[in-house]
Protein backbone atom coordinates (compact mmCIF):
# COMPACT_ATOMS: atom_id res chain seq x y z
CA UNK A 1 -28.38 -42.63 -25.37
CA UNK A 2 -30.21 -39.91 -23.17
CA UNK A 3 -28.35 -38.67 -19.84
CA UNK A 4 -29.10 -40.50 -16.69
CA UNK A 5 -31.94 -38.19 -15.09
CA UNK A 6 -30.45 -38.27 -11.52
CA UNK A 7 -26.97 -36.78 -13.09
CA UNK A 8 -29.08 -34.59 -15.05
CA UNK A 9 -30.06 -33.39 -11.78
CA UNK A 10 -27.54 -33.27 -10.27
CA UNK A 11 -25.87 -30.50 -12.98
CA UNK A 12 -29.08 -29.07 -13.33
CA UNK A 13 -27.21 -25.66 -11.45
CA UNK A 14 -24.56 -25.33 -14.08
CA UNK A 15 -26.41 -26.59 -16.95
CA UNK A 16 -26.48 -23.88 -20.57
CA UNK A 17 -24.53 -20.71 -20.56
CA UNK A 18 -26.54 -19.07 -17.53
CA UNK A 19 -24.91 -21.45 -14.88
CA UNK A 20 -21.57 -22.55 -16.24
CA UNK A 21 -21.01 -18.86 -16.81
CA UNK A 22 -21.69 -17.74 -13.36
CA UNK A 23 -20.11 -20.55 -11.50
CA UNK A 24 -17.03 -20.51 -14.05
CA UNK A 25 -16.31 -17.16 -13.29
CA UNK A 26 -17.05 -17.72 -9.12
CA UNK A 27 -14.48 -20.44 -9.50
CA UNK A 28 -12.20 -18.25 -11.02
CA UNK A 29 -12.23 -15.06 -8.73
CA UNK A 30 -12.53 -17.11 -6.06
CA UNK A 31 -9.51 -19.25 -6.32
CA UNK A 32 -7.34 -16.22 -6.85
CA UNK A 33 -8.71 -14.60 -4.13
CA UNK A 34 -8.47 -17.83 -1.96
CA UNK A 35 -4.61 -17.69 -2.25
CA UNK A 36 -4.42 -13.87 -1.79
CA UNK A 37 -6.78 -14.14 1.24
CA UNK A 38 -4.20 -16.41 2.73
CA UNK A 39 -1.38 -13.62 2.79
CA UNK A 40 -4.34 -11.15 3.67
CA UNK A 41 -4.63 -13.07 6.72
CA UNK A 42 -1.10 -13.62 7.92
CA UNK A 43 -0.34 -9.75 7.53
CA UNK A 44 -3.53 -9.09 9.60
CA UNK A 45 -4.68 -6.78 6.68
CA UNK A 46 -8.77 -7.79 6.68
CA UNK A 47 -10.13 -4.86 8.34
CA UNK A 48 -7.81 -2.93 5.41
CA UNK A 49 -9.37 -5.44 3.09
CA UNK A 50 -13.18 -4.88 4.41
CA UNK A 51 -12.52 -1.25 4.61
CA UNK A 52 -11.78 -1.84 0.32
CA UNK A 53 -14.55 -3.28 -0.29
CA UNK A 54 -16.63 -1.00 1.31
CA UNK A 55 -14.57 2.68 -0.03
CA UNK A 56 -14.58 1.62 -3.69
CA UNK A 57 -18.46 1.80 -4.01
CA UNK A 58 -18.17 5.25 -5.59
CA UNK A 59 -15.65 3.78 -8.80
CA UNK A 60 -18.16 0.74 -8.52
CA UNK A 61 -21.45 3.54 -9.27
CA UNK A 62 -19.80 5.73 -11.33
CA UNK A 63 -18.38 2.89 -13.74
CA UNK A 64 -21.89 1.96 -13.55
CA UNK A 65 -23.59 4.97 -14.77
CA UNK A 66 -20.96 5.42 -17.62
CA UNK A 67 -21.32 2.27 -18.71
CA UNK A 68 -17.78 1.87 -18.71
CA UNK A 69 -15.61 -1.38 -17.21
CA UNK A 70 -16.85 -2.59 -13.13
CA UNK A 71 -13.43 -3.89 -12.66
CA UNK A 72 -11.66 -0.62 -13.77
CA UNK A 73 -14.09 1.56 -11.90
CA UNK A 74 -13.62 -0.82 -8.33
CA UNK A 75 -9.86 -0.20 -9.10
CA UNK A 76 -10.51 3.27 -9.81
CA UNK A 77 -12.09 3.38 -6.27
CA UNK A 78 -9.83 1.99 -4.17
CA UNK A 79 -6.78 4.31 -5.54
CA UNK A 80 -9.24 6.74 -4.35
CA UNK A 81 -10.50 5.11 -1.28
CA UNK A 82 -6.93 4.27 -0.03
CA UNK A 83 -5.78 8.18 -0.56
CA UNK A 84 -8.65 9.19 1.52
CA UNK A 85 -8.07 7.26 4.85
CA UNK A 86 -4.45 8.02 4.39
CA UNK A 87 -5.72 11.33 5.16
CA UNK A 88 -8.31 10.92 7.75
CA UNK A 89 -5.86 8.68 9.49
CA UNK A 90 -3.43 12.40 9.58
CA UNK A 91 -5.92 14.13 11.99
CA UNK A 92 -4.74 14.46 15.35
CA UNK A 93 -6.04 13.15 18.18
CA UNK A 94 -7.45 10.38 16.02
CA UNK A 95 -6.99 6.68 16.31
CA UNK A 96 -6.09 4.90 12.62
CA UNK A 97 -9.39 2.91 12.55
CA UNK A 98 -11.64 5.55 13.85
CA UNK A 99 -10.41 7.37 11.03
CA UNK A 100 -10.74 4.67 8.57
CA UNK A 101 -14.33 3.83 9.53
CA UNK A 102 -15.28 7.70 9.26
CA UNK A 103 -13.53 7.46 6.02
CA UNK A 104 -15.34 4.70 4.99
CA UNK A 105 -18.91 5.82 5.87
CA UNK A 106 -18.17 8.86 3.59
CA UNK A 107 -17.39 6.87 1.11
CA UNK A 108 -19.79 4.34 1.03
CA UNK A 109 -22.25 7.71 1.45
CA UNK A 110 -20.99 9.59 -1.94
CA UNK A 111 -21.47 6.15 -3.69
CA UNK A 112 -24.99 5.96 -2.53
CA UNK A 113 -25.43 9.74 -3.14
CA UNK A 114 -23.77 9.27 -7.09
CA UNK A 115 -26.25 6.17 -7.49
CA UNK A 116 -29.19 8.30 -6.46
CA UNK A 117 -28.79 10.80 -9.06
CA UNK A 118 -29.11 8.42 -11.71
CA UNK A 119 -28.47 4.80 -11.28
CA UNK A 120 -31.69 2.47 -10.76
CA UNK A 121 -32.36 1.05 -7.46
CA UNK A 122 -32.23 -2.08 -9.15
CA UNK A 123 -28.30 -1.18 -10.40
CA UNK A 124 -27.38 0.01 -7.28
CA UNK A 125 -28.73 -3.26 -5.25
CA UNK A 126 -26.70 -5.65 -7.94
CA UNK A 127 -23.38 -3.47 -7.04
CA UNK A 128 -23.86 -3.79 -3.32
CA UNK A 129 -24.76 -7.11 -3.10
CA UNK A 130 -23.09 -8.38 -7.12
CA UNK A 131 -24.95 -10.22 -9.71
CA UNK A 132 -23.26 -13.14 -10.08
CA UNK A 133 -26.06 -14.80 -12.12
CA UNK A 134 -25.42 -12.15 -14.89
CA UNK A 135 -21.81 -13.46 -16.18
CA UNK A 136 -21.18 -13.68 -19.16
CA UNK A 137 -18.01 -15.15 -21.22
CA UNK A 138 -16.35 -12.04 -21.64
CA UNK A 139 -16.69 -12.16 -17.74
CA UNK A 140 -15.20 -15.09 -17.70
CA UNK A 141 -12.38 -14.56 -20.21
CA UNK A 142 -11.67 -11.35 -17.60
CA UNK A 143 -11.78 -13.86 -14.29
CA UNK A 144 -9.57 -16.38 -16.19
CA UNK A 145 -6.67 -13.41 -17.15
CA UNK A 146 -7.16 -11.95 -13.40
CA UNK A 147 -6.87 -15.70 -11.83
CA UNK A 148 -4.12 -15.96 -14.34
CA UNK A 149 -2.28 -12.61 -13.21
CA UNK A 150 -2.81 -13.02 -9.53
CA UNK A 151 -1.02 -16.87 -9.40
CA UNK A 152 1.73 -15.75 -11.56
CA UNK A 153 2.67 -13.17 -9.05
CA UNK A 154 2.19 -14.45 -5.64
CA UNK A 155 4.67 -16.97 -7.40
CA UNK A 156 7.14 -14.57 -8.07
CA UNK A 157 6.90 -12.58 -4.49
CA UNK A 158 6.23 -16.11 -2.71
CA UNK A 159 9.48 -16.16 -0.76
CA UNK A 160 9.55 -12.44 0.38
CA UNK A 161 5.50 -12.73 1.22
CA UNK A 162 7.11 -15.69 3.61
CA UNK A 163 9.81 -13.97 5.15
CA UNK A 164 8.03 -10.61 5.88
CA UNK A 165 5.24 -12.51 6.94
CA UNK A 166 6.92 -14.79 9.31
CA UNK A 167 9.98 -13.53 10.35
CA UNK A 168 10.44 -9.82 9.78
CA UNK A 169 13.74 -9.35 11.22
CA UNK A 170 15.40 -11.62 9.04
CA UNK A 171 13.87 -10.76 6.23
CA UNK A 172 15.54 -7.06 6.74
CA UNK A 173 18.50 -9.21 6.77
CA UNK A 174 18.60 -11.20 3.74
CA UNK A 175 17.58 -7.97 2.11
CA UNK A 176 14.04 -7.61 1.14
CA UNK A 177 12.21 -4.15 0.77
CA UNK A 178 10.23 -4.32 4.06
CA UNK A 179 8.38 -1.50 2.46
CA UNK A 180 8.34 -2.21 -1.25
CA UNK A 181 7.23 -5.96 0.04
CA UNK A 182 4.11 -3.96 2.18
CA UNK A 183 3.41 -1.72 -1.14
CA UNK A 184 2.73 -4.94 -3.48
CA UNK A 185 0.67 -6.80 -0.86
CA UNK A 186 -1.93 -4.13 -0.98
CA UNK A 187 -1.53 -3.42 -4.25
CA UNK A 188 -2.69 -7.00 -5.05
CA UNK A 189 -5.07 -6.87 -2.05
CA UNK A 190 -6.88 -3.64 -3.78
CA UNK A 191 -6.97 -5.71 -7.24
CA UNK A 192 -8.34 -8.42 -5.53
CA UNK A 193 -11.48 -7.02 -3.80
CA UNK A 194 -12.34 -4.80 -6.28
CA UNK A 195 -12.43 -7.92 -8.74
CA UNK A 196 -14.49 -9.61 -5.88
CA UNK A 197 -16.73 -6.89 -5.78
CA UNK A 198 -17.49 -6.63 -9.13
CA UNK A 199 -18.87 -10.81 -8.82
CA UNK A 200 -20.19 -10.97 -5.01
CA UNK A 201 -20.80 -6.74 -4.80
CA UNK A 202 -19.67 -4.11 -2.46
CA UNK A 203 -20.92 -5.75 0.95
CA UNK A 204 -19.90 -9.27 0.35
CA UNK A 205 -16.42 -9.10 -1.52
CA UNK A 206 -14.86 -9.40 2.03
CA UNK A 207 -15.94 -13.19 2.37
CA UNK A 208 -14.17 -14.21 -1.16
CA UNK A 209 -10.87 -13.00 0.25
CA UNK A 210 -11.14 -14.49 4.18
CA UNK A 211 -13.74 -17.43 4.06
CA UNK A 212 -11.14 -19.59 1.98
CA UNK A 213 -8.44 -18.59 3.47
CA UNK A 214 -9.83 -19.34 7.14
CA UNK A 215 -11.49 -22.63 5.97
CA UNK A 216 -7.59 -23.90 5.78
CA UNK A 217 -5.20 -22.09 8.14
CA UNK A 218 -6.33 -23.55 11.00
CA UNK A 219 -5.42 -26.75 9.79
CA UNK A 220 -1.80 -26.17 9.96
CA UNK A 221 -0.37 -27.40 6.98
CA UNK A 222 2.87 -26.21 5.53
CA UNK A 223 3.06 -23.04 3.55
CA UNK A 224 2.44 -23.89 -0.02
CA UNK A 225 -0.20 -26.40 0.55
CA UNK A 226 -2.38 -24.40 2.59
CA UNK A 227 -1.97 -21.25 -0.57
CA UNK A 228 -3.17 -24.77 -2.82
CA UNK A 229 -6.18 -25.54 -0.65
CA UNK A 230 -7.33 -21.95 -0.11
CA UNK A 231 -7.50 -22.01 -4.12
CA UNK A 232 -9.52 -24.63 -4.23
CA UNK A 233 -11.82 -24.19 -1.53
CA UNK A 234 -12.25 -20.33 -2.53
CA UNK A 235 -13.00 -22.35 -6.34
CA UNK A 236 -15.30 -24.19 -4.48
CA UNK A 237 -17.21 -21.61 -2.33
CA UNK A 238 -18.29 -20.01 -5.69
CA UNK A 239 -20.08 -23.84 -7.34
CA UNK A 240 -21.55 -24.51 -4.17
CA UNK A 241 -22.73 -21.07 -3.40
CA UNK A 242 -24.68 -21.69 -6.81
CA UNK A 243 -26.01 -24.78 -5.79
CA UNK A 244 -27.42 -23.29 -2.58
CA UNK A 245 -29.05 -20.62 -4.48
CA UNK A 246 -30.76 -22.80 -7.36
CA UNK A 247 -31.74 -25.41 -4.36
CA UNK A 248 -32.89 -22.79 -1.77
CA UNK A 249 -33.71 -20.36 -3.96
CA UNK A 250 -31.91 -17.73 -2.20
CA UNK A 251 -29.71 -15.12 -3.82
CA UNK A 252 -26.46 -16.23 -5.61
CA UNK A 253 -24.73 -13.77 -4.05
CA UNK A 254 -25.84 -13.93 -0.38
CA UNK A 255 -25.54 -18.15 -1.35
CA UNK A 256 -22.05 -17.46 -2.04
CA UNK A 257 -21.03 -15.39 1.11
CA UNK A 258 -22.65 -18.23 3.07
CA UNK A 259 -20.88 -21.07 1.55
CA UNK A 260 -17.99 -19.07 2.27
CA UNK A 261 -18.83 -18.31 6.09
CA UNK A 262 -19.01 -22.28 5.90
CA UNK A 263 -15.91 -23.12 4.68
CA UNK A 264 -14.52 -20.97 7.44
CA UNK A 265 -16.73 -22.09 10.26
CA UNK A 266 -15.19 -25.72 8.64
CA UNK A 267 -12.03 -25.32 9.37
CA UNK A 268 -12.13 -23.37 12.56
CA UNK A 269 -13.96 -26.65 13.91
CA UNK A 270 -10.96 -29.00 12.21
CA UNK A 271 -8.08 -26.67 13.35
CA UNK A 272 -9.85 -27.47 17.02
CA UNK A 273 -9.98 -30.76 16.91
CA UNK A 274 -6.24 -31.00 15.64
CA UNK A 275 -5.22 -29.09 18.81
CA UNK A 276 -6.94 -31.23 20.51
CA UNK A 277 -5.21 -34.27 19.29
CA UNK A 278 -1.56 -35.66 20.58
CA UNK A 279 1.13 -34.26 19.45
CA UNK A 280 2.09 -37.39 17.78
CA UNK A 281 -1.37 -37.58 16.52
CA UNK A 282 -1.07 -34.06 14.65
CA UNK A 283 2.58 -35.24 13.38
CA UNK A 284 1.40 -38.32 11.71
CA UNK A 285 -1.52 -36.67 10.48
CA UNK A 286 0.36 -33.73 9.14
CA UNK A 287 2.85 -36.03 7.31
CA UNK A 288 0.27 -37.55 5.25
């Protein structure tokens, strides 16, 4: 029996290895980075998050040109990255983020300078702006053990996340590490966009980590389900972003950071109209 041709078209986007690869491995990054983006959020760490994603361009072209592992060489960078506006943010007289966006602007610089002595234009465009379209199942296998990684530990450092997030004070007071707690959220924050930027590039990582996590906040719902939803809509961002781009034609990419912007746009729109609703309104609505 032969597939029904409107189904047919309707999977025609994921259909062989070329598009269940690519949106297999969107739906993996971006569900982990859905739930991160959530805590990314709360701590009001995005700037430090698009600053990331911008600095680690130099691991990004130099793992490049060796031919050695993106996701190592994005890690690489943002070690690097995050030691060098630690510094700029030492000279006097100077205000943390105009030091981190000088900081930045050399950084993204020495990437484009490395890339220019050797990397094709070609290369260089993919790792700015990703290649999502070139997955392949070792890709995959490498999303699945990162999605796999990242959910097992914002498990484990769920209820200190919470309490530093929420209520600082007492969190000194039932004894978390204010500080240790600080050092782990970045440390998963730096994992996470460089794993982003190895899918969407260096430019778009940012809107892996925030558009999820946006698309849901606003709709106030408690704690744990709104970490759930940002998973799935940041799952989601990455098959629809594929859709746009076989449909439209545009690139996956660029189709990915839009669906993204969406998403967010989305749920800026629903967290208005819940504020605009009675109180009892919101309640009931909240309870189901």
């Amino acid at each position: 029996m032969g597939t029904d041709p409107s189904i047919a078209s309707l999977l025609a986007p994921l259909g062989g290895d070329f598009g269940s690869t690519s949106a297999s491995e969107l739906a993996l990054v971006g569900a982990a980075c859905g739930a991160v983006g959530v805590w990314v959020v709360y701590f009001g760490r995005a700037f430090l998050a698009e600053s990331f994603g911008h600095a680690l361009l130099p691991g990004l072209v130099v793992a490049a040109a060796l031919g050695s592992s993106l996701v190592v060489g994005a890690i690489v960078g943002v070690i690097v990255a995050y030691g060098v506006l630690l510094l700029a943010q030492r000279a006097p007289r100077t205000s943390d983020s105009s030091a981190t966006a000088v900081g930045v602007t050399l950084l993204v610089a020495i990437g484009a300078l490395i890339a220019s002595q050797g990397t094709g234009s070609a290369r260089f465009e993919s790792l700015l702006f990703g290649d999502p379209l070139a997955a392949t199942w070792r890709d995959v296998a490498v999303a699945a053990a990162f999605a796999l990684i990242v959910g097992l530990f914002l498990s484990g450092f769920h209820d200190r996340f919470a309490a530093l997030a929420f209520d600082p004070q007492s969190a000194r007071t039932i004894g978390v590490n204010v500080g240790l707690t600080g050092a782990l959220l970045i440390g998963v924050l730096a994992v996470a966009i460089a794993t982003a930027a190895t899918v969407a590039g260096s430019l778009l990582a940012l809107a892996l980590l925030t558009g999820p996590a946006l698309g849901v906040i606003p709709l106030r719902m408690r704690l744990g389900a709104t970490l759930l939803a940002a998973s799935v809509v940041g799952a989601l961002t990455g098959v629809v972003g594929i859709y746009i781009s076989y449909y439209a034609n545009w690139p996956a990419s660029a189709s990915v950071a839009l669906a993204a912007c969406a998403f967010a746009a989305s749920g800026a729109a629903g967290g208005a109209w819940l504020a605009g609703r009675p109180p009892s309104a919101r309640g009931a609505a909240q309870a189901t």
